[in-house]
Every structure is written in structure tokens, then in C-alpha cells.
Protein backbone atom coordinates (compact mmCIF):
# COMPACT_ATOMS: atom_id res chain seq x y z
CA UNK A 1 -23.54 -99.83 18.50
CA UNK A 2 -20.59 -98.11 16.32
CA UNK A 3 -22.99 -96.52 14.50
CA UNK A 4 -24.76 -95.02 17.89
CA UNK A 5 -21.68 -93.84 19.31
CA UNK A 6 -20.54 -91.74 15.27
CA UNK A 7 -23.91 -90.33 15.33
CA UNK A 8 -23.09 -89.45 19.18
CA UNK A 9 -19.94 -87.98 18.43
CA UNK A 10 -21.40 -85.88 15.33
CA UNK A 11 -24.25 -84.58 17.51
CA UNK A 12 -21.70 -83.16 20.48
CA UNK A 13 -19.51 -81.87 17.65
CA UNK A 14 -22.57 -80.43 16.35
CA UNK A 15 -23.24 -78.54 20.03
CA UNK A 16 -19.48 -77.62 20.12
CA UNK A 17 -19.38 -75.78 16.74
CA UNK A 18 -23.17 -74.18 17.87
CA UNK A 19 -21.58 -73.25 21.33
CA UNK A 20 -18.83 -71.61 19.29
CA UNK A 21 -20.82 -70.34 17.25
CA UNK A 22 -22.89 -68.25 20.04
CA UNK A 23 -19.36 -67.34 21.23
CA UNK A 24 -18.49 -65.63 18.57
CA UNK A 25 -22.07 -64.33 18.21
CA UNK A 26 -21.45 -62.89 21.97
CA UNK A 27 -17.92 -61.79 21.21
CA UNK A 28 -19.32 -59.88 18.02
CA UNK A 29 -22.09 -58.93 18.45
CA UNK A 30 -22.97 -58.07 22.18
CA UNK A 31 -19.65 -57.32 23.57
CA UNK A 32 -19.37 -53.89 21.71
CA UNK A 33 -23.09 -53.40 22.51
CA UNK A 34 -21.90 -53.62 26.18
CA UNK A 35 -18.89 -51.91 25.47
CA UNK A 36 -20.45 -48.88 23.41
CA UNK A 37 -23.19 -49.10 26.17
CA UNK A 38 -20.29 -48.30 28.58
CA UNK A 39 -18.74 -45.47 26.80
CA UNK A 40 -21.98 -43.89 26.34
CA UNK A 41 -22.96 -44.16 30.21
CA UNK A 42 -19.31 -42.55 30.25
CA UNK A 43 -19.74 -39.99 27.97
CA UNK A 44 -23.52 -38.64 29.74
CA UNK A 45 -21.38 -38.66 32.47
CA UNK A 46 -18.95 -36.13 31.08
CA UNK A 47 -21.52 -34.14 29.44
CA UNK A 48 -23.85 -34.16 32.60
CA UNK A 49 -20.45 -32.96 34.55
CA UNK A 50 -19.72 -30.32 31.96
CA UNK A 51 -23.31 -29.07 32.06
CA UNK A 52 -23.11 -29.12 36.02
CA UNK A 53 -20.06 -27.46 35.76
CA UNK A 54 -21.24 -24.52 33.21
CA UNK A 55 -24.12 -24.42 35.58
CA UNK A 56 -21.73 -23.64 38.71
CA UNK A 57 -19.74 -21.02 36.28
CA UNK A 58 -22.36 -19.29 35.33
CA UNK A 59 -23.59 -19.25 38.39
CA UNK A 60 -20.78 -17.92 40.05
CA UNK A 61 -20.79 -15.44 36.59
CA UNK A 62 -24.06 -14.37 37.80
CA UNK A 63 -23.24 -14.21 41.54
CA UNK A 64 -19.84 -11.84 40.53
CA UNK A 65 -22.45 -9.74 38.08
CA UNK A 66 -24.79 -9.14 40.87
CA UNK A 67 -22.05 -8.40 43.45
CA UNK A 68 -20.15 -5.70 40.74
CA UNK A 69 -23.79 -4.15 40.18
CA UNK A 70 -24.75 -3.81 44.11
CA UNK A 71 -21.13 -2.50 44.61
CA UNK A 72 -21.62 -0.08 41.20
CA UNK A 73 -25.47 0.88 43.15
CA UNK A 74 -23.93 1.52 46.24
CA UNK A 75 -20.92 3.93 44.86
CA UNK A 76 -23.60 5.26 42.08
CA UNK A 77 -26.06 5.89 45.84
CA UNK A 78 -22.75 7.71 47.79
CA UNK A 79 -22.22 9.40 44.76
CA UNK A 80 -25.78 10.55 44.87
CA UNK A 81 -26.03 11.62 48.46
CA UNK A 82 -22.79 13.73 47.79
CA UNK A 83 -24.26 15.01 44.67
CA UNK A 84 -27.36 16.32 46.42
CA UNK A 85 -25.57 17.71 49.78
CA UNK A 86 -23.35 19.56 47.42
CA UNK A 87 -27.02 21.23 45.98
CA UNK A 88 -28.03 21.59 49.59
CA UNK A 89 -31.47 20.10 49.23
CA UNK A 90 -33.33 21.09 52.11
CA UNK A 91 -35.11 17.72 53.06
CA UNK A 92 -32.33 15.00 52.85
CA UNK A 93 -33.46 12.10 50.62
CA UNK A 94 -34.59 9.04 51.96
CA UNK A 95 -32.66 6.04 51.27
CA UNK A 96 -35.71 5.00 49.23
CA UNK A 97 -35.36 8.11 46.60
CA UNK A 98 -31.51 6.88 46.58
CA UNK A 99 -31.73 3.08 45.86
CA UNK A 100 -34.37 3.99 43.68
CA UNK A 101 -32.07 6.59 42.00
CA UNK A 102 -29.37 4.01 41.55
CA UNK A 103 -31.80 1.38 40.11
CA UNK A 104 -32.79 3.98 37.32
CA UNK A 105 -29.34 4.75 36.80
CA UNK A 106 -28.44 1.16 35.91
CA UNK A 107 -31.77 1.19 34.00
CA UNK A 108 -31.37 4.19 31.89
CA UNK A 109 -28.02 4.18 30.11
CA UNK A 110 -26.94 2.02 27.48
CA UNK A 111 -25.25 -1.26 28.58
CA UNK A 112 -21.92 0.10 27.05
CA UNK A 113 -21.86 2.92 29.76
CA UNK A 114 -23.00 0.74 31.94
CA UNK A 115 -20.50 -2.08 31.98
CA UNK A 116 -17.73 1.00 32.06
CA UNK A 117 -19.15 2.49 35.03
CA UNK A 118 -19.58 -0.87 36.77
CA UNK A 119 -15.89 -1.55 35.92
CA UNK A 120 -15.06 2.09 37.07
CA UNK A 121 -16.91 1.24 40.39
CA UNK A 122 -14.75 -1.87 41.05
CA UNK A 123 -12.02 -0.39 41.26
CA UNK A 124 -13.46 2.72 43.37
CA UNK A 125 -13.10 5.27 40.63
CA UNK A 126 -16.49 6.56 40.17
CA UNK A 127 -16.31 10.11 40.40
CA UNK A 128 -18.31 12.75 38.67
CA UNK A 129 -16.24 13.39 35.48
CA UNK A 130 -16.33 9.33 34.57
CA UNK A 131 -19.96 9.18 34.73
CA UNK A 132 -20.10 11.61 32.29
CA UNK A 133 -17.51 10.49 30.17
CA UNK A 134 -19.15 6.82 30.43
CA UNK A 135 -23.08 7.79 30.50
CA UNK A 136 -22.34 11.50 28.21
CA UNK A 137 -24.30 13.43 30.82
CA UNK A 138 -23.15 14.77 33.78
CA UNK A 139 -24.81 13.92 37.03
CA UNK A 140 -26.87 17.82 37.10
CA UNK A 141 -28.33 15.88 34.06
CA UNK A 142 -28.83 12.67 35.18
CA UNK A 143 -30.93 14.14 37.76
CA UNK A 144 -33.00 16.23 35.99
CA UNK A 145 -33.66 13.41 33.48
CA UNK A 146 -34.29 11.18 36.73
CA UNK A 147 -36.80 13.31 38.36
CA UNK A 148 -38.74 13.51 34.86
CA UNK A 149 -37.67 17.17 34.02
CA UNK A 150 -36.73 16.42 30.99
CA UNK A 151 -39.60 14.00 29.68
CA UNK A 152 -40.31 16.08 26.61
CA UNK A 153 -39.38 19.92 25.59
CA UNK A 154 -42.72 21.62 26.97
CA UNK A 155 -41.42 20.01 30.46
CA UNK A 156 -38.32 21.30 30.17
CA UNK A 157 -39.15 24.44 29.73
CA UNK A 158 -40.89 25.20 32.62
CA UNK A 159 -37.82 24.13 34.55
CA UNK A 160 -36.09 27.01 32.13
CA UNK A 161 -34.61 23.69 30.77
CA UNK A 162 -32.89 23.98 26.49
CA UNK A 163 -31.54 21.29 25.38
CA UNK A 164 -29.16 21.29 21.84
CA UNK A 165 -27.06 19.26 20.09
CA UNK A 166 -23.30 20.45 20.52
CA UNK A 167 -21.25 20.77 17.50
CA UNK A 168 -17.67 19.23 19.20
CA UNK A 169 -17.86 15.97 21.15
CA UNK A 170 -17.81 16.14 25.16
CA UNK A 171 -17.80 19.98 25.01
CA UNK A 172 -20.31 23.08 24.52
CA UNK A 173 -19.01 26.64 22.79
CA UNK A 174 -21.28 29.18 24.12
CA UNK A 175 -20.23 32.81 22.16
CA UNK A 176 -21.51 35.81 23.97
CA UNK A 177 -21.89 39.60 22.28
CA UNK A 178 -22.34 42.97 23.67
CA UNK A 179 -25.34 45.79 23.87
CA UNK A 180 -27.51 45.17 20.87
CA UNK A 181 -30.13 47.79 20.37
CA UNK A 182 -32.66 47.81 17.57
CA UNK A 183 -34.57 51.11 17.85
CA UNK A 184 -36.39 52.52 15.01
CA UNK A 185 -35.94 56.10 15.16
CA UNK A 186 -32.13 56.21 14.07
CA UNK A 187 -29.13 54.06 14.80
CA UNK A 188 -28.66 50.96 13.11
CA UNK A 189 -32.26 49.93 11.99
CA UNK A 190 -31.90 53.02 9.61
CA UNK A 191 -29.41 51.77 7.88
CA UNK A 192 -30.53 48.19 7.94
CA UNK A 193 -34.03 49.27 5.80
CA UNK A 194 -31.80 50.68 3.63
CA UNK A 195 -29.86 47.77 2.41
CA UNK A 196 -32.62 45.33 3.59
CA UNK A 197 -30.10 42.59 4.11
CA UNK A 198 -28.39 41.47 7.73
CA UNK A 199 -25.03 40.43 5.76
CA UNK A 200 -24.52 44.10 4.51
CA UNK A 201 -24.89 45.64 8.31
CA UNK A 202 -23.02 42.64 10.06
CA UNK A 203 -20.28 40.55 8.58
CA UNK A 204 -20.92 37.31 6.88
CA UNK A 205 -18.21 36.14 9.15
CA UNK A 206 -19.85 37.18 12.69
CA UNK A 207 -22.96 35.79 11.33
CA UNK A 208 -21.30 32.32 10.66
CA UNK A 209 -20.16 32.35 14.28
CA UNK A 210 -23.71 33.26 15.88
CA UNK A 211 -25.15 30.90 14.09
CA UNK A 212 -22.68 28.17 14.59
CA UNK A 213 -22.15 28.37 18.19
CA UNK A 214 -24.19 25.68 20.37
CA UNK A 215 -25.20 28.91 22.21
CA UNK A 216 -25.33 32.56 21.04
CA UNK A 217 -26.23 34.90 23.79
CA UNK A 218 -26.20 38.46 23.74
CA UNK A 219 -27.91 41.36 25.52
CA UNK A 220 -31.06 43.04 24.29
CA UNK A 221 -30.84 46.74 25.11
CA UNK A 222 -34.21 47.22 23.94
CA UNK A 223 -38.16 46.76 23.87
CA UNK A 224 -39.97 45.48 21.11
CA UNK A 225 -43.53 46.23 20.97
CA UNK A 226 -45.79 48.45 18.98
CA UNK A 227 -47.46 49.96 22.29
CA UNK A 228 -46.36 52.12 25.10
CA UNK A 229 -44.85 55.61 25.42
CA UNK A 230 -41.43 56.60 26.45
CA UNK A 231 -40.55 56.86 30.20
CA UNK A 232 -40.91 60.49 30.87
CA UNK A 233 -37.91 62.23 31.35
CA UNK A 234 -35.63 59.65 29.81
CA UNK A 235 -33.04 61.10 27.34
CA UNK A 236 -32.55 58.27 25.15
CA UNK A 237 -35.59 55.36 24.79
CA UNK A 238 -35.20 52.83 22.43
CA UNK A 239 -38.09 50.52 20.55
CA UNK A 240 -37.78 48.23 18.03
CA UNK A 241 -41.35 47.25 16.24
CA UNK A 242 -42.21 43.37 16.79
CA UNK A 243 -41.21 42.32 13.05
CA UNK A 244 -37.56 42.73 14.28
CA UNK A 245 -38.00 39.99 16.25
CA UNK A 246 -36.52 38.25 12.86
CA UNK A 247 -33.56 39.80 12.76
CA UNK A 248 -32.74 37.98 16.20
CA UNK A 249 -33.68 34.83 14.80
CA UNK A 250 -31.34 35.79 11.41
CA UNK A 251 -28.23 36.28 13.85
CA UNK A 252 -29.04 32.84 15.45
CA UNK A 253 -29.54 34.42 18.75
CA UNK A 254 -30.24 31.59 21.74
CA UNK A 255 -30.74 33.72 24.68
CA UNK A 256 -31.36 37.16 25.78
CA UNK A 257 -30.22 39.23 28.43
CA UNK A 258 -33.32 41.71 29.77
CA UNK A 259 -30.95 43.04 32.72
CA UNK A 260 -30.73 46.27 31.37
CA UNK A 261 -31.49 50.29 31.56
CA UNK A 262 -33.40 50.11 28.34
CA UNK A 263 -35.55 47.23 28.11
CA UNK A 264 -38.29 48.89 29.74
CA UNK A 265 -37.83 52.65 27.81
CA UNK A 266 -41.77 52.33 26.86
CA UNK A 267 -43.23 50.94 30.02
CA UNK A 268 -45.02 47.88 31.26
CA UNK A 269 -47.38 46.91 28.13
CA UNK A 270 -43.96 47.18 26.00
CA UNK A 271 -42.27 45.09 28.48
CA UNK A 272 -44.82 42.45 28.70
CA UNK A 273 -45.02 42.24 24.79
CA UNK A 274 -40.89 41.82 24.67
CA UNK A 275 -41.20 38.76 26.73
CA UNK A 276 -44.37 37.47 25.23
CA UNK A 277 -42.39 37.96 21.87
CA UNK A 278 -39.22 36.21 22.73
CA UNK A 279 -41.23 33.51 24.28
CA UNK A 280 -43.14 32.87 20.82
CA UNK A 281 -39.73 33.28 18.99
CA UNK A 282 -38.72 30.38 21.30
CA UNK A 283 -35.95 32.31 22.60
CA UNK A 284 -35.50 32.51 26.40
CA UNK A 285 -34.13 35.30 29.12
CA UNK A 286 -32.37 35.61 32.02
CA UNK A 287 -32.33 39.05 34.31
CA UNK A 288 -36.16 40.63 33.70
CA UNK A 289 -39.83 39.00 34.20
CA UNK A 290 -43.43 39.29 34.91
CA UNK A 291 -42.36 39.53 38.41
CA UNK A 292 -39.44 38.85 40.97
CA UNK A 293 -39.61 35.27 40.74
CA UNK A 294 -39.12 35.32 36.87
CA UNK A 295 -36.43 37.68 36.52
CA UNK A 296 -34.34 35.87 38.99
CA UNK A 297 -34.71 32.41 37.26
CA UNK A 298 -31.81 30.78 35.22
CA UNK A 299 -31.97 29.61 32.11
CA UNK A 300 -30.16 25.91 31.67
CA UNK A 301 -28.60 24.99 28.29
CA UNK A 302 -28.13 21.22 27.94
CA UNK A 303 -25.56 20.49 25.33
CA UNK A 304 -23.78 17.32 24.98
CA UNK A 305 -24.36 16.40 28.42
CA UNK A 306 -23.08 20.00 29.87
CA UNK A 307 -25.14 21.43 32.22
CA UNK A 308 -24.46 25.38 31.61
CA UNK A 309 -26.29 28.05 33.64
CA UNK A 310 -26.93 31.41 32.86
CA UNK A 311 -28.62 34.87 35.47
CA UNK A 312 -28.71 38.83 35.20
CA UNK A 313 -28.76 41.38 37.08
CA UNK A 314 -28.27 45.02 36.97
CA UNK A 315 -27.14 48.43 38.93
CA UNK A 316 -26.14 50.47 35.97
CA UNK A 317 -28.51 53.21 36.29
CA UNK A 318 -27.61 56.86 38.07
CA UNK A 319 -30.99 57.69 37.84
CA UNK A 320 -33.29 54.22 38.04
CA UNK A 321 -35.80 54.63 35.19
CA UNK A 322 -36.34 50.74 35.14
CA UNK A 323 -38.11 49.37 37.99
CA UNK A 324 -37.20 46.39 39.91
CA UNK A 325 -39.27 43.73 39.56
CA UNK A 326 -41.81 42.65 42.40
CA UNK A 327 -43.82 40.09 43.74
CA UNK A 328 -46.24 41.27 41.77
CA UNK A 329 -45.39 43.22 39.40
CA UNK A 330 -42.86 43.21 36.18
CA UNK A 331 -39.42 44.40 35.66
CA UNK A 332 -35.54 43.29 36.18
CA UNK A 333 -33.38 41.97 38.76
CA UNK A 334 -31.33 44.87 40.10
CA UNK A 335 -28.12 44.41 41.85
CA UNK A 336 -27.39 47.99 43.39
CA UNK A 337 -28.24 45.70 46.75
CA UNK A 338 -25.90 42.55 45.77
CA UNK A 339 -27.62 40.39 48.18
CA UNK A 340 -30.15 38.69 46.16
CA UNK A 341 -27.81 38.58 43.05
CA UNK A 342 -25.37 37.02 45.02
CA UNK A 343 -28.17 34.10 46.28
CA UNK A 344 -29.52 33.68 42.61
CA UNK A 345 -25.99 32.57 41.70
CA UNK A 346 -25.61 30.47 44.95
CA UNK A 347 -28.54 28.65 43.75
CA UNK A 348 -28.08 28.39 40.04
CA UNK A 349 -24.50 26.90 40.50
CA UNK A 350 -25.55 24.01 42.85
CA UNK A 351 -27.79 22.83 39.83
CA UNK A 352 -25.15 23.37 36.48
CA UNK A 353 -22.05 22.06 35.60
CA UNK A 354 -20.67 25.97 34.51
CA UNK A 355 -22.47 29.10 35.70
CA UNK A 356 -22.23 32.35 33.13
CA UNK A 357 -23.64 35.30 35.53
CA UNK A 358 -24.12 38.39 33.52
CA UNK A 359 -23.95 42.34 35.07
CA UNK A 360 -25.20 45.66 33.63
CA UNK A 361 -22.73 47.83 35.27
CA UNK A 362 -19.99 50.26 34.98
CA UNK A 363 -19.20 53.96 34.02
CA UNK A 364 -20.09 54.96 30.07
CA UNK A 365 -18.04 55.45 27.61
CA UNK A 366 -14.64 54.33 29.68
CA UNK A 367 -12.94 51.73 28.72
CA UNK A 368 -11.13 51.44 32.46
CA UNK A 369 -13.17 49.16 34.87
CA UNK A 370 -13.20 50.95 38.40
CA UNK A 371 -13.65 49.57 42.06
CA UNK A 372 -16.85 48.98 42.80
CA UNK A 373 -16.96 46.34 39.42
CA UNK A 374 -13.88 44.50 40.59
CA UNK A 375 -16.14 44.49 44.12
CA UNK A 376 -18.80 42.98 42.68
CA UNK A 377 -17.03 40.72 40.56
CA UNK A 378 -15.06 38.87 43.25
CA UNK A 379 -18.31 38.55 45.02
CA UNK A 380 -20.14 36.86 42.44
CA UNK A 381 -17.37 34.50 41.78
CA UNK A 382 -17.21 33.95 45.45
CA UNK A 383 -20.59 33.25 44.99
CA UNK A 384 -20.56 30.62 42.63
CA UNK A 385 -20.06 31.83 39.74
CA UNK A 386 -17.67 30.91 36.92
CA UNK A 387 -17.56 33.44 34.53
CA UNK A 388 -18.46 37.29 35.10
CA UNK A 389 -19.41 38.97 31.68
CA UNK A 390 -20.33 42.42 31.58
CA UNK A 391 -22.02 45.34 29.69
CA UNK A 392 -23.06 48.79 29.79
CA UNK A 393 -20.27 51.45 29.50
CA UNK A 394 -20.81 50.38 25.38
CA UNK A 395 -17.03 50.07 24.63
CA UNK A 396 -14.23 47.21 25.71
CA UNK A 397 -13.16 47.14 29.06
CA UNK A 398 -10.70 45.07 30.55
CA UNK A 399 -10.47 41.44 31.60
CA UNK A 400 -9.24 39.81 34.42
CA UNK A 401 -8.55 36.23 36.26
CA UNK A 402 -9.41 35.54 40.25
CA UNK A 403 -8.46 32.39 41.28
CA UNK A 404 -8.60 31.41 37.75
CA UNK A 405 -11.71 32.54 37.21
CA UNK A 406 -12.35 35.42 34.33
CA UNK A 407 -13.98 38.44 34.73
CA UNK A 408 -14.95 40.16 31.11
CA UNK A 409 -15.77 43.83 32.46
CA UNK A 410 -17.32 45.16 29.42
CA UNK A 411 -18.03 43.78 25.69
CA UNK A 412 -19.12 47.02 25.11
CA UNK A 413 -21.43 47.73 21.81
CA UNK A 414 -22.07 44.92 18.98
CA UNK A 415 -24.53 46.57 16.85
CA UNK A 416 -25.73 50.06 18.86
CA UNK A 417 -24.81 53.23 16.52
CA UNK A 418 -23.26 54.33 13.96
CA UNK A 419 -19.75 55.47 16.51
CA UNK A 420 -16.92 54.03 15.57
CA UNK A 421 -15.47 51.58 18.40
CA UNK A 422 -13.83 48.00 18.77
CA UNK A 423 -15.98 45.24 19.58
CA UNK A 424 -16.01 41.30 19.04
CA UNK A 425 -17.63 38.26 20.09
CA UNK A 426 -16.37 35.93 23.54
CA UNK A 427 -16.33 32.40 22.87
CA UNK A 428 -16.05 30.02 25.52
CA UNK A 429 -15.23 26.09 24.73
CA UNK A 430 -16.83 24.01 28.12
CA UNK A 431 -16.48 20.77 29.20
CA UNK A 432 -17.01 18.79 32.26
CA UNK A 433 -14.18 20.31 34.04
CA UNK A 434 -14.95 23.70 32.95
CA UNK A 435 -13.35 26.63 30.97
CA UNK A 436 -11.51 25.00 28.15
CA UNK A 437 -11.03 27.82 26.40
CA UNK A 438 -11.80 31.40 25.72
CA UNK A 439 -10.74 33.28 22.92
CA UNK A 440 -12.03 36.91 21.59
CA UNK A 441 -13.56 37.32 17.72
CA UNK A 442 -11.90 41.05 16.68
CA UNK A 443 -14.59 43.64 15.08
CA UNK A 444 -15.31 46.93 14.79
CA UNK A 445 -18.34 48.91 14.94
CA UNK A 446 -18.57 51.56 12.36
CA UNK A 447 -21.08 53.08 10.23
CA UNK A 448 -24.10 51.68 11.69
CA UNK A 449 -22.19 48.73 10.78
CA UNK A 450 -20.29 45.86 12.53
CA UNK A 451 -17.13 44.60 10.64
CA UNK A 452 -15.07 41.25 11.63
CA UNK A 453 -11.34 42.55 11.95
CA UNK A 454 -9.96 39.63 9.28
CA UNK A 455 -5.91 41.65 8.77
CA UNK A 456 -3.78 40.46 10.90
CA UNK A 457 -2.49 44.20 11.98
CA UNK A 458 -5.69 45.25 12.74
CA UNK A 459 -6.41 41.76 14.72
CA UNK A 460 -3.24 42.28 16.73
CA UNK A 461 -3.79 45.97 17.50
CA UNK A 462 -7.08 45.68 19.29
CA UNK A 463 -5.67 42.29 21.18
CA UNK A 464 -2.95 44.34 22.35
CA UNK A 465 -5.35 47.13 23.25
CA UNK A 466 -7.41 45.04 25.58
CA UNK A 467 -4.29 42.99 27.21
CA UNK A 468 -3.55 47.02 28.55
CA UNK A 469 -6.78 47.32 29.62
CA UNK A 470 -6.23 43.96 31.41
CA UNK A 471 -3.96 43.57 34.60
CA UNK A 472 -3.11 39.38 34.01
CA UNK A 473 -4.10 38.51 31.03
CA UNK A 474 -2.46 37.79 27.79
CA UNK A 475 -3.69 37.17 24.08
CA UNK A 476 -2.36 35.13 21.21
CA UNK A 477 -2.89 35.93 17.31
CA UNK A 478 -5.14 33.74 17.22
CA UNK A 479 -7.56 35.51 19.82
CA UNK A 480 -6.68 32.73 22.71
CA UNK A 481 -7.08 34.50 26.23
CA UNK A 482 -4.89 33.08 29.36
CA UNK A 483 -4.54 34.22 32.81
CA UNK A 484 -0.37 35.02 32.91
């Protein structure tokens, strides 16, 4: 019986140390599992809040994105509308063409302009100027690239379209030059064949500017053909033979103007083969054409984003040798009538950012400007315009502001003859809000030559001789013109 109840006692102490054993078991074992169990319940949790979280952020992110781009669309779409009223379409766009304007807007330009333009539009200060300054075009531009003018350079062209890459960020130096006549009985072609080389007839220096300015324009006083016969009755007719076409090229010459009393000296075949020639030389005009439609078109320079326009016209002859061009038939814009001249520059500024309209006019070999040009000036201003550049009476004339506005009466004679008479080049700095700056380049035609003025005297003398040709204008030593 003692021994029964010992083994009894062993066996429960047995089961007690077991039970403890499974205690300990539980306590080491499974209460972390539990507990670890917990904390990673717990932590998915957490993470599944963060993530639901993030989600809400970046949905509201998105929500905020969207909202700033429909408010950028809708100030890029008023924007628009007042862009196009200001061009005076004459079928109002539909508010598809407008939302789908603003959609290719937001499309189109990189996502650094974009985000600036968006941020711009937030705070209501889209305008004009900042899209340009954001997208680097202006919205004349952004149009023409939007209605697929300017898908490739053939394109552009027949929207009288040129586009070039500008030498100075956000701004566009045009330089303009007087009459330049290449005829080949006398003057300066003589002397050219005799020295064979550009650099010996005009300065290495003049060249340098041509060449470098984003656009060198100048007018060609001249037909170049090897056909026709001169106008009957004309006293002076000038030709130059189609391999001069080089020499334009040499002087880096971007544009012509055909508005003249001389382009046509050897009649229509001569005239067609002038703008056949510039055409092939890639070099475009303003002013003359295969009919009326043609010689009233602008020519469009696109440089660094700058829309700048350019038209001709002409009333500078007593007698009128050169016909006007018609309907159907060739010849220049004439302005003795300044109606039409007036509407060509009505329509060419609604569609450029700066309009350069260009006038044969004046009285020969006077260096005053009279009435009738300071007329016509203020009209074409009036009209649109923002810079009036003459030629024609082959020496300087006077300049003067309107409103701000400059009117250059006369750059009389870059390379003509072999008289002896100031002349220069007018370069104009343009950016988005217009004249910059314009300065004058001091030379001298002599010798069937054209010399850059480099001594200071001799730069200062002719400065001073067109400030008293000019009623408000003043000019620095460096050549710097300012309305005063």
C-alpha cells in the first residue's frame, strides 16, 4: 500500500513537472508567436493605412493637377479668343477649334514651359509676353505652328513663312540697307570685275554685319535677267546679268525689296526672271509679283520665337515707267493711292509680332523729307505699322519718332555709283515687346565703293549730320538712336 501511494505521488509529480513543462513551452514558444502575430496584423495595418493614405494624396495630387490644367486650358482658350479677335478673323471660331487649340497647346511644349505657364495661369498672369517667355514663341507662332503652317520649310513657304535661328536669346536683329543697284553697263559692277573680290568694293566690316544679322534686308533697285530691252524712253535702266545673283548671296542678303522705279527697267520677261531668280537663290520679296496678289503679300521671318513682318510699296515715280501690278498681270504694289498700302499693313500686323513696312518715295537727291512723306508715314503707322523705312531720293534723309514709333525717311544709296555720299546700315534689336533698339552703322559711298566710317571724327560727323536732318531724335557715339 506505501509503495502504491510513492509510485502515486511520483506519477502526479511527474504530470506537474510535464504541465510545467508545456507552460513554459506555451510561455516560450507560442506566446511571441501570438505576440509577433499581433504586431504584424498591426503593422499591415499601418502599411495598408499609409498606402490608403498615399492613395487619397495622390489622388487629391491628381485632382489639384487636373483642376490647375482645366484652369491653365481655359485662360490658354480666353487667351485664344482674344488672340484671334485682335486678327479679326472673319468667321469666329467655334469653341471646338478653341478647346482643341488649348489641348495642343498643353500637348506641344515641353513640360518645363508647361508647368510655368500652368503656374502663371494660377495665379491669373497669363498674358501674351509669358507665353513666350515660358513656351519661346509668341502666340502669332503658336498659331501658325497649330494650324500646321509650319510642318516643314516647303509649307512654310507658301504661307511666305522663314524661319532662322537668332544669334541673341529672346530677341531678333534685323539690319536693313539702302538702294543697291547692280547694272552692268557702268556703276559699281565695273569696278567690281576689276578687282573681282566683294571685300575690295564693300568693307570687310559691312560684310561681317550682313552676314551676321538674323535678317539682312535691303532693296534691289534692279532686274537681273539676260532678256528684255529697256523701257522706251527711260533715261536711266539698270540690268544686272543672272550670275550676280551671287554677289547677293556673298553680302548675306535675306530679303529683297522689288517696290521700286527700276526693277522693271527691261520689261516683263526681265521681271519674271528676277523673281524666278531670287526664288531659286532662296531669297524672298516683299512689294512686286506675278500679279496683285503677290506683290501685296508679306514675307514673315521667324526668329527665336519673333514673329517679324515685312510689305512694299511704292509712289516714287513722276513719270510711272513701272506698272502696277494686276490681277493678272506682273508688276509692284504702288502707293500713289495709299488705300491698299494702308490695308496690306492692316493685315500683315494682325498676324506678326513687329511689322517693318517699307516705301519708295521722296524727292532725289535731297536730303530734307517734305510733307507728303511725313503724310504717308503717320498713316502707315496709324495703320499698323511699326517701323517706316524708306528709299529713293539715294542720299540720308531724316528720322523721326510718332508716338514712339520711328520713321527712317531715306537710307539713301549703299552700293549705287561711284558719287560720293554718306550711307550706313539700320539695325534694329526686337523682342516680344518690340523695338529694343536701333542704332545706325556709319559709311560712305565713294569710288564705286562703300567704306565703313571706323574714326571716331568721321563717325560723329555724319551722326550729327542726320540728328539735323531729324526733328526728335538724338544719337550716341556709339550709333544708338532715341526719340528725345
Amino acid at each position: 500500500m506505501e509503495r502504491h501511494n510513492r509510485r502515486s505521488i511520483r506519477k502526479r509529480r511527474a504530470e506537474k513537472r510535464k504541465q510545467k513543462i508545456r507552460k513554459l513551452f506555451f510561455a516560450a514558444v507560442l506566446v511571441p508567436s501570438i505576440l509577433l502575430a499581433v504586431f504584424a496584423i498591426i503593422f499591415f495595418q499601418k502599411r495598408q493605412n499609409e498606402k490608403l493614405l498615399r492613395l487619397e494624396d495622390t489622388k487629391k495630387q491628381e485632382t489639384l493637377k487636373q483642376e490647375q490644367l482645366e484652369k491653365g486650358k481655359q485662360e490658354v482658350e480666353e487667351l485664344y479668343q482674344s488672340y484671334l479677335a485682335e486678327r479679326e478673323e472673319a468667321v469666329p471660331a467655334a469653341v471646338e477649334e478653341i478647346q482643341s487649340f488649348s489641348d495642343w497647346f498643353f500637348k506641344t511644349y515641353p513640360e518645363k514651359a508647361k508647368k510655368e505657364m500652368l503656374e502663371l495661369a494660377s495665379d491669373g498672369k497669363l498674358t501674351k509676353e509669358s507665353v513666350y517667355h515660358a513656351a519661346g514663341e509668341s502666340m502669332h507662332v503658336a498659331y501658325d505652328r497649330y494650324k500646321g503652317y509650319l510642318n516643314d520649310v516647303e509649307t512654310a513657304k507658301q504661307y511666305g513663312i522663314y524661319e532662322r535661328d537668332g544669334k541673341k536669346e529672346e530677341q531678333a536683329e534685323v539690319t536693313i540697307a539702302g538702294d543697291l543697284c547692280f547694272a552692268e553697263d557702268g556703276f559699281v559692277l565695273d569696278h567690281y570685275d576689276e578687282v573681282n573680290d566683294l571685300a575690295q568694293c564693300i568693307s570687310p566690316k559691312l560684310l561681317e554685319i550682313t552676314n551676321a544679322s538674323d535678317i539682312f534686308y535691303v532693296n534691289h533697285e534692279y532686274a537681273i535677267s539676260d532678256r528684255g530691252a529697256p523701257l522706251a524712253g527711260k533715261y536711266y535702266t539698270f540690268r544686272a546679268h543672272p550670275k550676280r545673283m551671287e554677289l547677293l548671296k556673298e553680302m548675306g542678303t535675306d530679303l529683297v525689296a522689288l517696290s521700286n522705279n527700276h526693277v522693271y527697267d527691261y520689261g516683263e520677261d526681265a521681271f519674271q526672271d528676277t523673281m524666278k531668280l531670287l526664288k531659286q537663290a532662296d531669297i524672298p520679296y516683299v512689294g512686286g509679283g506675278a500679279n496683285l496678289e503677290e506683290a501685296k503679300r508679306p514675307v514673315y521671318f521667324i526668329v527665336n520665337g519673333i514673329k517679324i513682318g515685312f510689305v512694299g510699296a511704292s509712289n516714287a515715280e513722276k513719270i510711272r515707267y513701272t506698272p502696277q501690278a494686276g490681277e493678272d498681270s506682273s508688276g509692284i504694289l504702288l502707293a500713289y493711292d495709299t488705300t491698299a498700302y494702308n490695308q496690306v499693313i492692316s493685315d500683315a500686323a494682325k498676324q506678326c509680332d513687329y511689322l517693318i513696312a517699307y516705301i519708295h518715295w521722296g524727292t532725289e537727291d535731297t536730303n530734307d523729307f517734305n510733307d507728303v512723306q511725313q503724310q504717308m508715314g503717320r498713316e502707315f503707322l496709324n495703320s499698323g505699322a511699326d517701323i517706316v523705312v524708306g528709299g529713293h531720293p539715294h542720299v540720308l534723309q531724316g528720322m523721326e519718332y510718332v508716338d514712339g514709333k520711328p520713321i527712317v525717311y531715306s537710307l539713301g544709296d549703299f552700293w549705287f555709283n561711284g558719287e560720293t555720299k554718306y550711307t550706313g546700315l539700320l539695325k534694329l534689336q526686337i523682342d516680344i515687346d518690340g523695338l529694343r533698339e536701333m542704332s545706325f552703322v556709319p559709311a560712305l559711298q565713294t569710288g564705286y565703293t562703300t567704306q565703313y566710317l571706323d574714326a571716331e571724327e568721321e563717325q560723329m560727323e555724319l551722326f550729327g549730320f542726320l540728328e539735323n536732318l531729324s526733328p526728335n531724335v538724338e544719337i550716341d557715339q556709339t550709333g544708338v538712336i532715341r526719340e528725345k
